[in-house]
N, C-alpha and C. Protein backbone atom coordinates (compact mmCIF):
# COMPACT_ATOMS: atom_id res chain seq x y z
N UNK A 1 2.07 -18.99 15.99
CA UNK A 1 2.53 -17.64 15.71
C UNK A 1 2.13 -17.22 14.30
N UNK A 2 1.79 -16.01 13.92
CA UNK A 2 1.39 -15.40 12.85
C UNK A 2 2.43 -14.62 12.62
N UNK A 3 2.97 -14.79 11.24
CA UNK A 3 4.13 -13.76 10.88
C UNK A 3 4.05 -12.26 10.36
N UNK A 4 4.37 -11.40 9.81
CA UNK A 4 4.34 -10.32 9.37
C UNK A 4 3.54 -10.56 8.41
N UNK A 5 4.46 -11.27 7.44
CA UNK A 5 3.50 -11.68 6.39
C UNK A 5 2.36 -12.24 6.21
N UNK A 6 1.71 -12.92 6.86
CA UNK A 6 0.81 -13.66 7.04
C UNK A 6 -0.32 -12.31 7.27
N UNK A 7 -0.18 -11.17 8.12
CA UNK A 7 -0.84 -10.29 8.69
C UNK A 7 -0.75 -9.25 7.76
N UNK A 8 -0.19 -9.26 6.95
CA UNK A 8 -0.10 -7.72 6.13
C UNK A 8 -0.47 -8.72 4.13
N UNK A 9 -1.52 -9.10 4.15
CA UNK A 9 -2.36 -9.96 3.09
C UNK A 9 -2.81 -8.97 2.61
N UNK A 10 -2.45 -8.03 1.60
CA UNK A 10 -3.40 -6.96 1.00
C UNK A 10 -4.73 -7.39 0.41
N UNK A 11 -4.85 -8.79 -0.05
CA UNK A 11 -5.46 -9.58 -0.38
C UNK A 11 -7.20 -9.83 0.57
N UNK A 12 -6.48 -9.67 1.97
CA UNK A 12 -7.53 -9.68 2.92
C UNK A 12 -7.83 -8.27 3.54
N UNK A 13 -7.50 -7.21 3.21
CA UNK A 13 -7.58 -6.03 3.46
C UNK A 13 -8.38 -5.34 2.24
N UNK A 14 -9.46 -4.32 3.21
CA UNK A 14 -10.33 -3.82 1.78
C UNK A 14 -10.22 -2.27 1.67
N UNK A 15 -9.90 -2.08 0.64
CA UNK A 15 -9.45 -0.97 -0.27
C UNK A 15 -9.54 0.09 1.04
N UNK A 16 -10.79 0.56 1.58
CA UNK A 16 -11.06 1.73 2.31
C UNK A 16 -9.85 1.68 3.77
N UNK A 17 -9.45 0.58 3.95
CA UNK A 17 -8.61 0.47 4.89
C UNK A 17 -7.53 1.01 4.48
N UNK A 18 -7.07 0.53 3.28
CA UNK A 18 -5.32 0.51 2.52
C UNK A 18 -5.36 2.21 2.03
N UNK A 19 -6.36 2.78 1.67
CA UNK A 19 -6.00 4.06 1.56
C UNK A 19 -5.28 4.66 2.41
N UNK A 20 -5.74 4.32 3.67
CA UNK A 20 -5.27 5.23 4.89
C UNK A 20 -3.27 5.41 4.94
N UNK A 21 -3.16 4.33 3.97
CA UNK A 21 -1.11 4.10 4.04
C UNK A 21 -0.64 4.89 2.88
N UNK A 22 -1.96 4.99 2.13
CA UNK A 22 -1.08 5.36 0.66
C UNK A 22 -0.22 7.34 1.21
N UNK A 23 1.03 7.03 0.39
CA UNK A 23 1.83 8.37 0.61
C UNK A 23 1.59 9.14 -0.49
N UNK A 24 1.11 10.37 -0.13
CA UNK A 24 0.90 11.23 -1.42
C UNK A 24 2.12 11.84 -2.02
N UNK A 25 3.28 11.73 -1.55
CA UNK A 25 4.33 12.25 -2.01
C UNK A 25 5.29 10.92 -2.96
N UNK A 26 4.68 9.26 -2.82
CA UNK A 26 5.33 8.96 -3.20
C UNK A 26 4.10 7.81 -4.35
N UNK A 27 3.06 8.41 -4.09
CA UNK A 27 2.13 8.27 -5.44
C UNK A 27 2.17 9.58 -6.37
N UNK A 28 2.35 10.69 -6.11
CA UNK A 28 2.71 11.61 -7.05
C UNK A 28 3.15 11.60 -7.97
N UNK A 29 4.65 11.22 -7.17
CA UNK A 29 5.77 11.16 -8.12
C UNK A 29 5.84 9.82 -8.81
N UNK A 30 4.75 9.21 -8.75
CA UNK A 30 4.85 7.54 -9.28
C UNK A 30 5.88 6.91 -9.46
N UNK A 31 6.61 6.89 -8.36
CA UNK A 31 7.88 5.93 -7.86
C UNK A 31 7.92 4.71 -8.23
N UNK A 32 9.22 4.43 -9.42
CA UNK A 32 9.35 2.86 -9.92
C UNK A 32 10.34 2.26 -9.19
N UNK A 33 10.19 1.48 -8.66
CA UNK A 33 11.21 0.63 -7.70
C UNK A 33 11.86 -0.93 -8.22
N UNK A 34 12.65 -1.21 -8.43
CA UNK A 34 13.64 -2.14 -8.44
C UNK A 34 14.05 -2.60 -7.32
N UNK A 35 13.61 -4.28 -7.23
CA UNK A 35 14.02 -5.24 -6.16
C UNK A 35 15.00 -6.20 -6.43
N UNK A 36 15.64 -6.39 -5.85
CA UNK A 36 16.91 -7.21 -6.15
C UNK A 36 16.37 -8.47 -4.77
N UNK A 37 15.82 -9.23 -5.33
CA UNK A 37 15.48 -10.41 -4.32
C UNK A 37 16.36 -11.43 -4.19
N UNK A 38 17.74 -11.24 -3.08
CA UNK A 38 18.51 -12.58 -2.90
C UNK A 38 18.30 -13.36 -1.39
N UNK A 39 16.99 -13.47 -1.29
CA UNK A 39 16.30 -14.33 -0.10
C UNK A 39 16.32 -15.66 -0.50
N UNK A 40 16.51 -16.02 -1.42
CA UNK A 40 15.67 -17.50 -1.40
C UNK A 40 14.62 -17.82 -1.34
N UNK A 41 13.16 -16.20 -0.64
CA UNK A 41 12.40 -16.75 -0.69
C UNK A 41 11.39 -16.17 -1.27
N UNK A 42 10.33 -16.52 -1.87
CA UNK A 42 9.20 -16.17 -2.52
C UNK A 42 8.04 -15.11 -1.46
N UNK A 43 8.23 -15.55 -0.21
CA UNK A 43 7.14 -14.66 0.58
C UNK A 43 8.08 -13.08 0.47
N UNK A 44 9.34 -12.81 0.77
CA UNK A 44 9.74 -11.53 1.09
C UNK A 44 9.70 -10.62 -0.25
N UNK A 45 9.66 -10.78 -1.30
CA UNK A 45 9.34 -10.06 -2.22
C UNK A 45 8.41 -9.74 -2.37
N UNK A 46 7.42 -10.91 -2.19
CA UNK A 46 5.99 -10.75 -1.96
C UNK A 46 5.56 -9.47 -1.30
N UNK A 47 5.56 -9.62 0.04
CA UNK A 47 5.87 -9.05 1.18
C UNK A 47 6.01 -7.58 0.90
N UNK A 48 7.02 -6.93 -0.09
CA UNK A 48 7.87 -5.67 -0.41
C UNK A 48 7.34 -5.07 -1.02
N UNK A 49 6.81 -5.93 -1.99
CA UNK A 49 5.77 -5.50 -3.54
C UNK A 49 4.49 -4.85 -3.25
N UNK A 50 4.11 -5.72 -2.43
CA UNK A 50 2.59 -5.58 -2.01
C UNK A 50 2.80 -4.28 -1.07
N UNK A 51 3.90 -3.88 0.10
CA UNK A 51 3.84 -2.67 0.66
C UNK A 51 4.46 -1.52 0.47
N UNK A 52 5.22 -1.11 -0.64
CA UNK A 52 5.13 -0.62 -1.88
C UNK A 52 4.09 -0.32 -2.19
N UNK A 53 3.38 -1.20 -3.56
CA UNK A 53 2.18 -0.52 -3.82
C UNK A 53 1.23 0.23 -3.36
N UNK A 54 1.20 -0.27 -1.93
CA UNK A 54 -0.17 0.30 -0.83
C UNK A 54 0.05 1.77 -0.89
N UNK A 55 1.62 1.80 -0.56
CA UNK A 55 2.59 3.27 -0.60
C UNK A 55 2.13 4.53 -1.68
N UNK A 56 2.11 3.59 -3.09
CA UNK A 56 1.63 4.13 -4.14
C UNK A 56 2.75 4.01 -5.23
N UNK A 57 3.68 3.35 -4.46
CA UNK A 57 4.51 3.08 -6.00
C UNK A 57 4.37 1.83 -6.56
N UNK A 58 5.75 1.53 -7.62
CA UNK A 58 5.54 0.84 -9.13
C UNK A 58 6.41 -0.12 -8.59
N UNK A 59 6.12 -1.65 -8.76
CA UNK A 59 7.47 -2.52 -8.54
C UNK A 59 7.74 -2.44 -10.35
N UNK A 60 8.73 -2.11 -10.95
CA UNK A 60 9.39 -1.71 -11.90
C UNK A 60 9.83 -3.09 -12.38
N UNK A 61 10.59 -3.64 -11.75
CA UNK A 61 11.04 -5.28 -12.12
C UNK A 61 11.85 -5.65 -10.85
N UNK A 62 12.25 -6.82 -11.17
CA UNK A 62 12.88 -7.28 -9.96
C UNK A 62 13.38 -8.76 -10.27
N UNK A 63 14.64 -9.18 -9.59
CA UNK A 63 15.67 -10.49 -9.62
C UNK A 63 16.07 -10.96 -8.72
N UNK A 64 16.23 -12.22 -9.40
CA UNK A 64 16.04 -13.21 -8.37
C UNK A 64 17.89 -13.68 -7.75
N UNK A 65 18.20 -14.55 -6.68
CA UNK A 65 19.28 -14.51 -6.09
C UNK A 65 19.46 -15.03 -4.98
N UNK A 66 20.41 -14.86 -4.31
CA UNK A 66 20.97 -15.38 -2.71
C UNK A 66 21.92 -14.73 -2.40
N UNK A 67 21.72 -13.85 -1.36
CA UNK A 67 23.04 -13.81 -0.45
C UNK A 67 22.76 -14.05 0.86
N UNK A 68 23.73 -14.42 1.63
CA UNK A 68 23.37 -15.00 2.93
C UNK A 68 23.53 -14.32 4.29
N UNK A 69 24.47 -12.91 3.53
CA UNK A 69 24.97 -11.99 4.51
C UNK A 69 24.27 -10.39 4.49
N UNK A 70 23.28 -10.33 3.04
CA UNK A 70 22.91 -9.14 3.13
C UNK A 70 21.49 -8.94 3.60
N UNK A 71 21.06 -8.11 4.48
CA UNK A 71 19.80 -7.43 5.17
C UNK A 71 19.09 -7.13 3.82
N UNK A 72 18.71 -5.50 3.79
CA UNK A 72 18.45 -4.85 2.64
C UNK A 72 19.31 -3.82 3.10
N UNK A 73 19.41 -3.23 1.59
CA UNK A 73 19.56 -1.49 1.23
C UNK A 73 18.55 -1.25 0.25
N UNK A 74 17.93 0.19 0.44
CA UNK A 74 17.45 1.18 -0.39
C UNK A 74 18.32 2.18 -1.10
N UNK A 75 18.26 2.01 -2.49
CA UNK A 75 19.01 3.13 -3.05
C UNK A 75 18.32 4.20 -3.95
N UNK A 76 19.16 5.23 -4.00
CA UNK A 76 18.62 6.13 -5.36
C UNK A 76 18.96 7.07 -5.18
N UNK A 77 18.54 8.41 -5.90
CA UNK A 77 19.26 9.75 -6.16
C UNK A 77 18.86 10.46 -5.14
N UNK A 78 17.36 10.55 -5.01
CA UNK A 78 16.52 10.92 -4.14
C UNK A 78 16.12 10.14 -2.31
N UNK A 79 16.94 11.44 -1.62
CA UNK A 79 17.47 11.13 -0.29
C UNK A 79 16.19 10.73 0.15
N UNK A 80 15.22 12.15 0.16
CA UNK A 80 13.96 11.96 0.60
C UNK A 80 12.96 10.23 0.45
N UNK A 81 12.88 9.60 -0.79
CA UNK A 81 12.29 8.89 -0.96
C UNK A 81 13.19 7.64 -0.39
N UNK A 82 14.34 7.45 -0.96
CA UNK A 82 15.50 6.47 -0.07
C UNK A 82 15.00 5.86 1.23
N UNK A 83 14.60 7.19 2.07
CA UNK A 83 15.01 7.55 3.46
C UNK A 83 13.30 6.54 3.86
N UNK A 84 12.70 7.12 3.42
CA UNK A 84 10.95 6.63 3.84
C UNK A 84 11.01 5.27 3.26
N UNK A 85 11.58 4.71 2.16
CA UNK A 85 10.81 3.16 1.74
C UNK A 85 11.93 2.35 3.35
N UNK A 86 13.25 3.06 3.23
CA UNK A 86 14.46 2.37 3.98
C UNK A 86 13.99 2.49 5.58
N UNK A 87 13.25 3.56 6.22
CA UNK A 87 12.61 3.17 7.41
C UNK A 87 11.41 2.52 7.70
N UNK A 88 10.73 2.20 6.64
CA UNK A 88 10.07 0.97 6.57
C UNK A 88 10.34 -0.16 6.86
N UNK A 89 11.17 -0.59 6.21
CA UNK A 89 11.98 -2.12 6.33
C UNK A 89 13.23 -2.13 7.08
N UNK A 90 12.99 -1.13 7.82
CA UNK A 90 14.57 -0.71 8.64
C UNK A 90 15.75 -1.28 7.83
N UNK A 91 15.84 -0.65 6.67
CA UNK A 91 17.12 -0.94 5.56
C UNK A 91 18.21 -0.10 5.96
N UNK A 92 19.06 -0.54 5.35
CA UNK A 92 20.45 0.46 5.19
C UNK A 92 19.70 1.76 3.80
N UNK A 93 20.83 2.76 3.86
CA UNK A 93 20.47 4.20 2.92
C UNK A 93 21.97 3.61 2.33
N UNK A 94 21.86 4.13 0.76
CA UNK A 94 22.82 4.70 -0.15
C UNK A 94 21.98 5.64 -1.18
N UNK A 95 22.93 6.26 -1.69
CA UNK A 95 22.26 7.60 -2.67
C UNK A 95 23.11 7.39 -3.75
N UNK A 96 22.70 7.75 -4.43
CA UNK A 96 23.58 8.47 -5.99
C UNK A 96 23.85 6.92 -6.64
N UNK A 97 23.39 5.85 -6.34
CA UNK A 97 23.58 4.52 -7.00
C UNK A 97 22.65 4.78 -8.50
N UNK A 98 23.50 4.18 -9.45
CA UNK A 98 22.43 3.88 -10.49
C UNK A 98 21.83 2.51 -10.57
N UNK A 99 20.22 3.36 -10.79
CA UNK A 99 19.28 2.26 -10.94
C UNK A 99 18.30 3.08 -12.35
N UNK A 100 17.62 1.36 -12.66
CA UNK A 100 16.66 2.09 -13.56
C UNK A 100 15.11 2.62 -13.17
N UNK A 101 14.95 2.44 -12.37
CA UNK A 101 14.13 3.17 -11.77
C UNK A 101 14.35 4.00 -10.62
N UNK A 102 13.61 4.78 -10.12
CA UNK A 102 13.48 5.46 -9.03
C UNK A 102 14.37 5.08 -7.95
N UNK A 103 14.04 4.16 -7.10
CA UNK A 103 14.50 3.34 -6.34
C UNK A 103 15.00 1.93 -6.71
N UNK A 104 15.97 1.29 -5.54
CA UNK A 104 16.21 0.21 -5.45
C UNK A 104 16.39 -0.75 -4.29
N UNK A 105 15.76 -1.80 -4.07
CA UNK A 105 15.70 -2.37 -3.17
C UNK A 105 16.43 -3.57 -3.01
N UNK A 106 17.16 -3.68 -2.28
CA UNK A 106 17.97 -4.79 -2.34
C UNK A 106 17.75 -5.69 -0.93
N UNK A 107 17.51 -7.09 -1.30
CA UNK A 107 16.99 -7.95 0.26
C UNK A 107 17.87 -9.35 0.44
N UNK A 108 18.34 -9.48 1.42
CA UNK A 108 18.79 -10.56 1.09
C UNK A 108 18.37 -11.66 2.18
N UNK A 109 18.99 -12.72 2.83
CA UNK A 109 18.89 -13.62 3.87
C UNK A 109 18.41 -12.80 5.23
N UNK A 110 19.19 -11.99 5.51
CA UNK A 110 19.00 -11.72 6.76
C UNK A 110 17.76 -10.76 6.56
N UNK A 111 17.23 -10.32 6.23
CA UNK A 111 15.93 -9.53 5.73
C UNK A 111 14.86 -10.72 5.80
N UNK A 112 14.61 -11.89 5.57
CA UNK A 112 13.84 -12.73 6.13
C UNK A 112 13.68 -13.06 7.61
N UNK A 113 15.08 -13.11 7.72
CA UNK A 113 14.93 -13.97 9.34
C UNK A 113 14.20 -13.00 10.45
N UNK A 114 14.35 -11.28 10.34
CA UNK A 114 14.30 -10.38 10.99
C UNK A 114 12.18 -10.67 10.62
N UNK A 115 11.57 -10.60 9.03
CA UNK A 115 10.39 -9.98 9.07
C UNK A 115 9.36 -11.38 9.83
């Protein structure tokens, strides 16, 4: 079996392809995103960062962690942008959270087992 990850290698994908994903509404606004990585694991951030960028935004920073009970959430002020990174990764939505960037992504255990 080949996983998500394994198949989405931006690494093995060439530029003229990856354009076709980039969002012009959320390279515009050069969207900085904050990941809160409590997977345990090194591929799902990976994973987030890399499809993000394709998107056209900024991974801003990001920390490390464990929880064992949380999926993800997407947060931020902005419903619109929330709404598109969070049906990506079929996340939970919250709004009006403070973050220092744009967005925030939060992943935890169960956000592995699902990608």
């Amino acid at each position: 079996n080949i996983s998500v990850l394994e198949i989405f290698d931006s690494t093995n994908l060439s530029n003229s392809i990856l354009i076709n994903f980039l969002d012009s509404d959320i390279s515009e606004k050069q969207l900085k995103i904050e990941i809160d990585d409590l997977t345990g694991s090194y591929e799902a951030l990976d994973f987030v960062s890399k499809t993000v960028e394709v998107l056209g935004a900024k991974v801003s920073s990001n920390s490390k962690g464990y929880d064992k009970d949380l999926d993800c959430v997407v947060s931020g002020k902005d419903i619109l942008f929330v709404s598109k990174i969070a049906n990506i990764f079929s996340c939970s939505q919250e709004t009006n959270v403070h973050t220092n960037g744009d967005l925030k992504i939060k992943l935890g255990a169960k956000f592995v087992q699902r990608i």
